[in-house]
Protein backbone atom coordinates (compact mmCIF):
# COMPACT_ATOMS: atom_id res chain seq x y z
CA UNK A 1 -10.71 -3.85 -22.37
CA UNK A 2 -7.63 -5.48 -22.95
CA UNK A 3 -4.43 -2.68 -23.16
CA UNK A 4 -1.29 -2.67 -24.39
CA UNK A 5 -0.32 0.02 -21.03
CA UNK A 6 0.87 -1.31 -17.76
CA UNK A 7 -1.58 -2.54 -15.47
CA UNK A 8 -1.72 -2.03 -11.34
CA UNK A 9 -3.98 -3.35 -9.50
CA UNK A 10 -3.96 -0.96 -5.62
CA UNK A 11 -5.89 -2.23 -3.07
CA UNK A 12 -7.22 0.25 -0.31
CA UNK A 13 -7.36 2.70 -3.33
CA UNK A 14 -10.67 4.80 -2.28
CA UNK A 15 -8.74 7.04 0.02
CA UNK A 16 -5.80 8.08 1.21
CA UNK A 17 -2.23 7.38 0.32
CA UNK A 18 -3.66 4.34 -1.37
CA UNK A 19 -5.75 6.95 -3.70
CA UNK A 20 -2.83 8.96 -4.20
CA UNK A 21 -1.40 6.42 -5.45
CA UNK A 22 -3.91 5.65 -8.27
CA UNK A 23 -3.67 8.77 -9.25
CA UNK A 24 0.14 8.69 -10.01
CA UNK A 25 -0.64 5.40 -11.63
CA UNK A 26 -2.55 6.98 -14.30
CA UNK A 27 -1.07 9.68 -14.54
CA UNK A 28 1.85 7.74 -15.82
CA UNK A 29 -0.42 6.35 -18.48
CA UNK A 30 -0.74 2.95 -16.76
CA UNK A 31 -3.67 1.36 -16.07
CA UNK A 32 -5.49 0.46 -12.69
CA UNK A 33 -7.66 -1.30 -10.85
CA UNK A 34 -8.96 0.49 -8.09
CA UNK A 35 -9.73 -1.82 -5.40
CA UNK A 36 -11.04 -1.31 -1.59
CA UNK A 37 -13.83 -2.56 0.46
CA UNK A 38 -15.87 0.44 -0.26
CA UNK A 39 -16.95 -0.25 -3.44
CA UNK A 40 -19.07 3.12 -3.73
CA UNK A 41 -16.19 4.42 -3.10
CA UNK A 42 -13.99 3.18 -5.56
CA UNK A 43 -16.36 3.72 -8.26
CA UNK A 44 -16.35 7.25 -7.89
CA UNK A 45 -12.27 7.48 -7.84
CA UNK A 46 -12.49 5.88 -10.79
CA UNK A 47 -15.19 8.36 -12.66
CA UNK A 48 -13.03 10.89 -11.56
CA UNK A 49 -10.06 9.65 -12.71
CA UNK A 50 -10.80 8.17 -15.88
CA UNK A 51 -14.17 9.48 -17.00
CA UNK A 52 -14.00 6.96 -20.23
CA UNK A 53 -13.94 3.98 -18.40
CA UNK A 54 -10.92 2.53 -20.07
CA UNK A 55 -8.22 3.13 -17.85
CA UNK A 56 -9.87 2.31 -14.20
CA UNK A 57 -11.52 -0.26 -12.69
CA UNK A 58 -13.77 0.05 -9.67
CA UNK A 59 -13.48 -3.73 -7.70
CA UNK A 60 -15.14 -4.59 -4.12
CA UNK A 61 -12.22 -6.11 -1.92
CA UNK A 62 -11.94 -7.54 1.71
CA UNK A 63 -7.85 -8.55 1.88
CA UNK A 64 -9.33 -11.09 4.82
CA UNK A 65 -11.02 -12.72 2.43
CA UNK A 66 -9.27 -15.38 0.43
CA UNK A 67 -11.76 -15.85 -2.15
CA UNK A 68 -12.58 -11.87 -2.61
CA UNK A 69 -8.74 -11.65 -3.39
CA UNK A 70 -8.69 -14.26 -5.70
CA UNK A 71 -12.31 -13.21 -7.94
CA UNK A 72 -10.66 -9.59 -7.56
CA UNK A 73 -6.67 -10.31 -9.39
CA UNK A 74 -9.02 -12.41 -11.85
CA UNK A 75 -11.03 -9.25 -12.41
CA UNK A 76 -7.92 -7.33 -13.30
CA UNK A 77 -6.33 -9.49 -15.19
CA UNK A 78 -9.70 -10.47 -17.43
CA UNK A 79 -10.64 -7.10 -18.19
CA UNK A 80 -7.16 -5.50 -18.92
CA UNK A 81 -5.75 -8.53 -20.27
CA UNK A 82 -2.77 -8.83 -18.09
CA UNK A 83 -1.14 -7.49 -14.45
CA UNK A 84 1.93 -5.90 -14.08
CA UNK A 85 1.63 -4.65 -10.58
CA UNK A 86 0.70 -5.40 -7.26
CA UNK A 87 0.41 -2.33 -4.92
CA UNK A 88 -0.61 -3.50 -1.26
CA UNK A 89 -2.00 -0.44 0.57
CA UNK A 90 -5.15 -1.44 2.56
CA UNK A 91 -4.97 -1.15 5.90
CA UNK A 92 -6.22 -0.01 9.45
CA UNK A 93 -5.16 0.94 12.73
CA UNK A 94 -6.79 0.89 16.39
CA UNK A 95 -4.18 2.81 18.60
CA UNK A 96 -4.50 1.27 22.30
CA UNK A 97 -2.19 0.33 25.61
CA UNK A 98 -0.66 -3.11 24.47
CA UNK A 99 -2.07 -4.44 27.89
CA UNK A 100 -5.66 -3.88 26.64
CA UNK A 101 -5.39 -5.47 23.19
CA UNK A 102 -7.60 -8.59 22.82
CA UNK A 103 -7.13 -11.56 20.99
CA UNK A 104 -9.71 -10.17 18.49
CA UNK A 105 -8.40 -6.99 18.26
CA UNK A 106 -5.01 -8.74 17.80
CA UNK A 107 -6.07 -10.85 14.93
CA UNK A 108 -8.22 -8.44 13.03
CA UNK A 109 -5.36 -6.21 12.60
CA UNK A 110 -2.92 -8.74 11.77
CA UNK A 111 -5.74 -10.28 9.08
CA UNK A 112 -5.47 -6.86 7.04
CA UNK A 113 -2.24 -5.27 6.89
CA UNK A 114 0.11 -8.90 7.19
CA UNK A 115 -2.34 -11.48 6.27
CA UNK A 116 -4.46 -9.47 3.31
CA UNK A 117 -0.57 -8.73 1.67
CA UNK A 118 0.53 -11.72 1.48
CA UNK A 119 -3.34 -13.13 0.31
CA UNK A 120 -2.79 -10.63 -2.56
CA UNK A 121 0.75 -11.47 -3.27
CA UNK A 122 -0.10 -15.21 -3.73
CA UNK A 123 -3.29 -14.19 -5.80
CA UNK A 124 -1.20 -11.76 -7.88
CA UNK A 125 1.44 -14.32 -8.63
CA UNK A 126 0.48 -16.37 -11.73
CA UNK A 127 -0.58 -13.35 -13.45
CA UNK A 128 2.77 -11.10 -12.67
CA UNK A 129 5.13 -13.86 -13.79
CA UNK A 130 3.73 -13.46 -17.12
CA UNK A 131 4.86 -10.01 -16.86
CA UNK A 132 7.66 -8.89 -18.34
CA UNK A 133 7.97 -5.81 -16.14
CA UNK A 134 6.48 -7.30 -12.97
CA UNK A 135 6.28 -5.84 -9.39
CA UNK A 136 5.04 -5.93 -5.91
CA UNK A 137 4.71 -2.91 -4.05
CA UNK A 138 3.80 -3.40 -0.03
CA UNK A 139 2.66 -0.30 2.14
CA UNK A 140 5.04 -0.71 5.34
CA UNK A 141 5.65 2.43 8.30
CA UNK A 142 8.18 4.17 10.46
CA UNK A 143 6.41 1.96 12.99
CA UNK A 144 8.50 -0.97 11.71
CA UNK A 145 11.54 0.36 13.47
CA UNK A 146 10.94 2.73 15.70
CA UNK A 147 9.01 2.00 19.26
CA UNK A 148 5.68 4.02 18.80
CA UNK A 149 3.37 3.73 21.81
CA UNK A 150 -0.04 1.97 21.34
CA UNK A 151 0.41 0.89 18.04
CA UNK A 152 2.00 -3.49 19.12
CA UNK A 153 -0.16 -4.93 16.57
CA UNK A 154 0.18 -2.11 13.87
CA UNK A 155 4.20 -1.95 14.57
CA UNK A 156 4.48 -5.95 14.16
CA UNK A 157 2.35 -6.16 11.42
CA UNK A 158 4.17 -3.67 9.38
CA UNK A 159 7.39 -5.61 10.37
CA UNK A 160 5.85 -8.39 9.31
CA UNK A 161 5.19 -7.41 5.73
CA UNK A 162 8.98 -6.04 5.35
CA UNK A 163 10.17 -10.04 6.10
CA UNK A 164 7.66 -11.03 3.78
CA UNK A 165 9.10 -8.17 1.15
CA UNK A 166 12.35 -9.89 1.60
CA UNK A 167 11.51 -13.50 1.19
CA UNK A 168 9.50 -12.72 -1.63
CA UNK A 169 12.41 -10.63 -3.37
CA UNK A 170 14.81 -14.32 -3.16
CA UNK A 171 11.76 -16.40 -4.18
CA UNK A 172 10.29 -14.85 -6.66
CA UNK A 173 13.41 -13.24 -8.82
CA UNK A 174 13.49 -16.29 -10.75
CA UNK A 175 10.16 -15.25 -12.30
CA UNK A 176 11.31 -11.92 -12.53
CA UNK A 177 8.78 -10.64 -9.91
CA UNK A 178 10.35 -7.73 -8.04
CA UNK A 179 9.38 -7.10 -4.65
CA UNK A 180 9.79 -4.20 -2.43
CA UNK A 181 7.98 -1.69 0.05
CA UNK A 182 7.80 1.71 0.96
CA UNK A 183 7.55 2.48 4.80
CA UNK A 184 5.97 6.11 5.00
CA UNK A 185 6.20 8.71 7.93
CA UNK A 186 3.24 10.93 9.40
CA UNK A 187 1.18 11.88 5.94
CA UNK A 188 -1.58 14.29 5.90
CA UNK A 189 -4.17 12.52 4.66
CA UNK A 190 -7.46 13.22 5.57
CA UNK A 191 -7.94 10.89 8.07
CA UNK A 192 -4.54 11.93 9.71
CA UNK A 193 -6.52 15.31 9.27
CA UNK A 194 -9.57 14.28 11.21
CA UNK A 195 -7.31 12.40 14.08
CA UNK A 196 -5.06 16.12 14.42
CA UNK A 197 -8.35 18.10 14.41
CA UNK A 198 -10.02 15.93 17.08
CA UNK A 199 -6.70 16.41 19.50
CA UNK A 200 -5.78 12.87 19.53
CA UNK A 201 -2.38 14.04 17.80
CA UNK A 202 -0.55 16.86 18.52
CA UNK A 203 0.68 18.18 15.36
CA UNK A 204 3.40 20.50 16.67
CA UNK A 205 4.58 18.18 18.98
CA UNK A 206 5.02 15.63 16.09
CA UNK A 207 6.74 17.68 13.47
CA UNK A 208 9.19 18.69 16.00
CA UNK A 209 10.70 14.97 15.15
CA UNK A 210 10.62 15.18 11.45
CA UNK A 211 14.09 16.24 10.65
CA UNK A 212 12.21 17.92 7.38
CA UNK A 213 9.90 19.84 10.04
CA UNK A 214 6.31 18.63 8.19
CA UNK A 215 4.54 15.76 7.38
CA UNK A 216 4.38 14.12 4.40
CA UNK A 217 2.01 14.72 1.57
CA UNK A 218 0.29 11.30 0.05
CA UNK A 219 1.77 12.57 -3.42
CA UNK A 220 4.90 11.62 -2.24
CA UNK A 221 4.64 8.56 -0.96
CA UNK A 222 2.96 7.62 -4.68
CA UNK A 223 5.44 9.02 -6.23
CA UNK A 224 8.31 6.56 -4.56
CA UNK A 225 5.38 3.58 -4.91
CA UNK A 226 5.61 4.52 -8.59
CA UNK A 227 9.28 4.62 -8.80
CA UNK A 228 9.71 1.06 -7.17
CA UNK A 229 7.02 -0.41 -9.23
CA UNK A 230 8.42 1.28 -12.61
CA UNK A 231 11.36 0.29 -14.49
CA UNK A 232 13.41 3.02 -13.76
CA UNK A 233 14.16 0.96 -10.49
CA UNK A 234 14.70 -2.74 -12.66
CA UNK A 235 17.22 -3.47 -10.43
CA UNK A 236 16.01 -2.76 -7.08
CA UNK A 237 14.72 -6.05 -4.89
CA UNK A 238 14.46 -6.66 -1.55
CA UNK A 239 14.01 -3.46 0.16
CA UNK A 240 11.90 -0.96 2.09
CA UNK A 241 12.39 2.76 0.67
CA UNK A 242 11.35 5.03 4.08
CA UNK A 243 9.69 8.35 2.62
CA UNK A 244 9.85 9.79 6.08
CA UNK A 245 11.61 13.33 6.36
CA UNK A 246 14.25 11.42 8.15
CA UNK A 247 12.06 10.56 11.25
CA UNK A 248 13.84 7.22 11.46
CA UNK A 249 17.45 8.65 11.35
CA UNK A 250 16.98 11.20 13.62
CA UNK A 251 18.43 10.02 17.14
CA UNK A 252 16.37 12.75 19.30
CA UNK A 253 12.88 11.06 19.50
């Protein structure tokens, strides 16, 4: 199935902002690998979004797993014939006092969002740096810079991936492997959906702290992934790109 289109390869792609972004992917005409530990669930984003089967590939992923990561980039690059972006989007979250967080707890969340990005950055590498238009893509968060209660691990590990953004950026230039992230806001997706409707977020009370008064919609997010990864932003390196409505510039939190 080898193409002469871009190829992205999106890990936590079954749902979410991570979905969202697959979609934008294609619709660009680029093709993707749709990759997330539900592999059910993958398969049937990528029925729906490329009924043919030549423009999507369902692939089972665990980003804790070193040699899942690896089988998974070789997948992509096998079948399409080359990789031309990374998008790093799988994650999780356990909201609790910081006092209460185990050492399991700790490590578990650390092991997807920091670990898992930087697995599939080092996986992706020898296949982007054949790439003339190469690119990494890492899923940050407002929770990066701003203090949000109950969310230690989540906050550091999102930090976390924005030093590895930049240290990748100086690195990897040479091979003309761009590197950047996107830190979203509050997005309705549907799990944010679920977590308003079961009162564990106030809505209202959030929104008052969006400058923009809403939260986002996973659409947009993709569509600043897509801009970063594209080559409409060839010269861009280095950075985190906050698609938050402001939240992080606004001094009355």
């Amino acid at each position: 199935m080898a193409t002469d289109q871009r190829v992205a390869f999106i890990t936590g792609a079954a749902r979410g902002i991570g979905m969202a972004i697959a979609e934008t992917f294609v619709a660009e005409r680029c093709s993707v690998a749709v990759a997330d530990l539900d592999h059910e669930e993958a398969q049937a984003v990528t029925r729906r979004l490329d009924p043919e089967g030549a423009r999507a590939l369902a692939l089972p992923l665990d980003v804790t797993d070193s040699a899942s990561v690896d089988a998974a980039i070789e997948s992509t690059a096998q079948t399409f014939g080359r990789l031309d972006a990374l998008v790093n989007v799988a994650g999780t979250i356990n909201p609790q006092p910081s006092e209460e967080i185990t050492d399991k707890d700790w490590s578990d969340l650390i092991a997807v969002h920091l670990d898992g990005t930087f697995r599939c950055c080092r996986a992706a590498h020898s296949e982007l740096k054949k790439s003339d238009t190469a690119a990494i893509v890492s899923i940050s968060s407002v929770a990066a810079t701003v203090g949000i209660p109950k969310r230690l691990s989540y906050s550091a590990a999102k930090a976390g991936i924005e030093g590895l953004t930049r240290v990748l950026a100086v690195e990897w230039a040479d091979a003309n492997i761009r590197v950047n992230a996107v830190a979203p806001g509050y997005t309705m997706t549907k799990r944010m959906e679920g977590t308003i409707a079961s009162g564990l977020l106030d809505e209202t009370q959030v929104t008052r702290l969006i400058p923009m008064r809403r939260f986002a919609h996973p659409s947009e997010i993709a569509d600043a992934v897509y801009f970063l990864a594209s080559q409409r932003a060839s010269y861009i390196t280095g950075q985190t790109l906050y698609v938050d409505g402001g939240s992080v510039v606004n001094s009355h939190w």
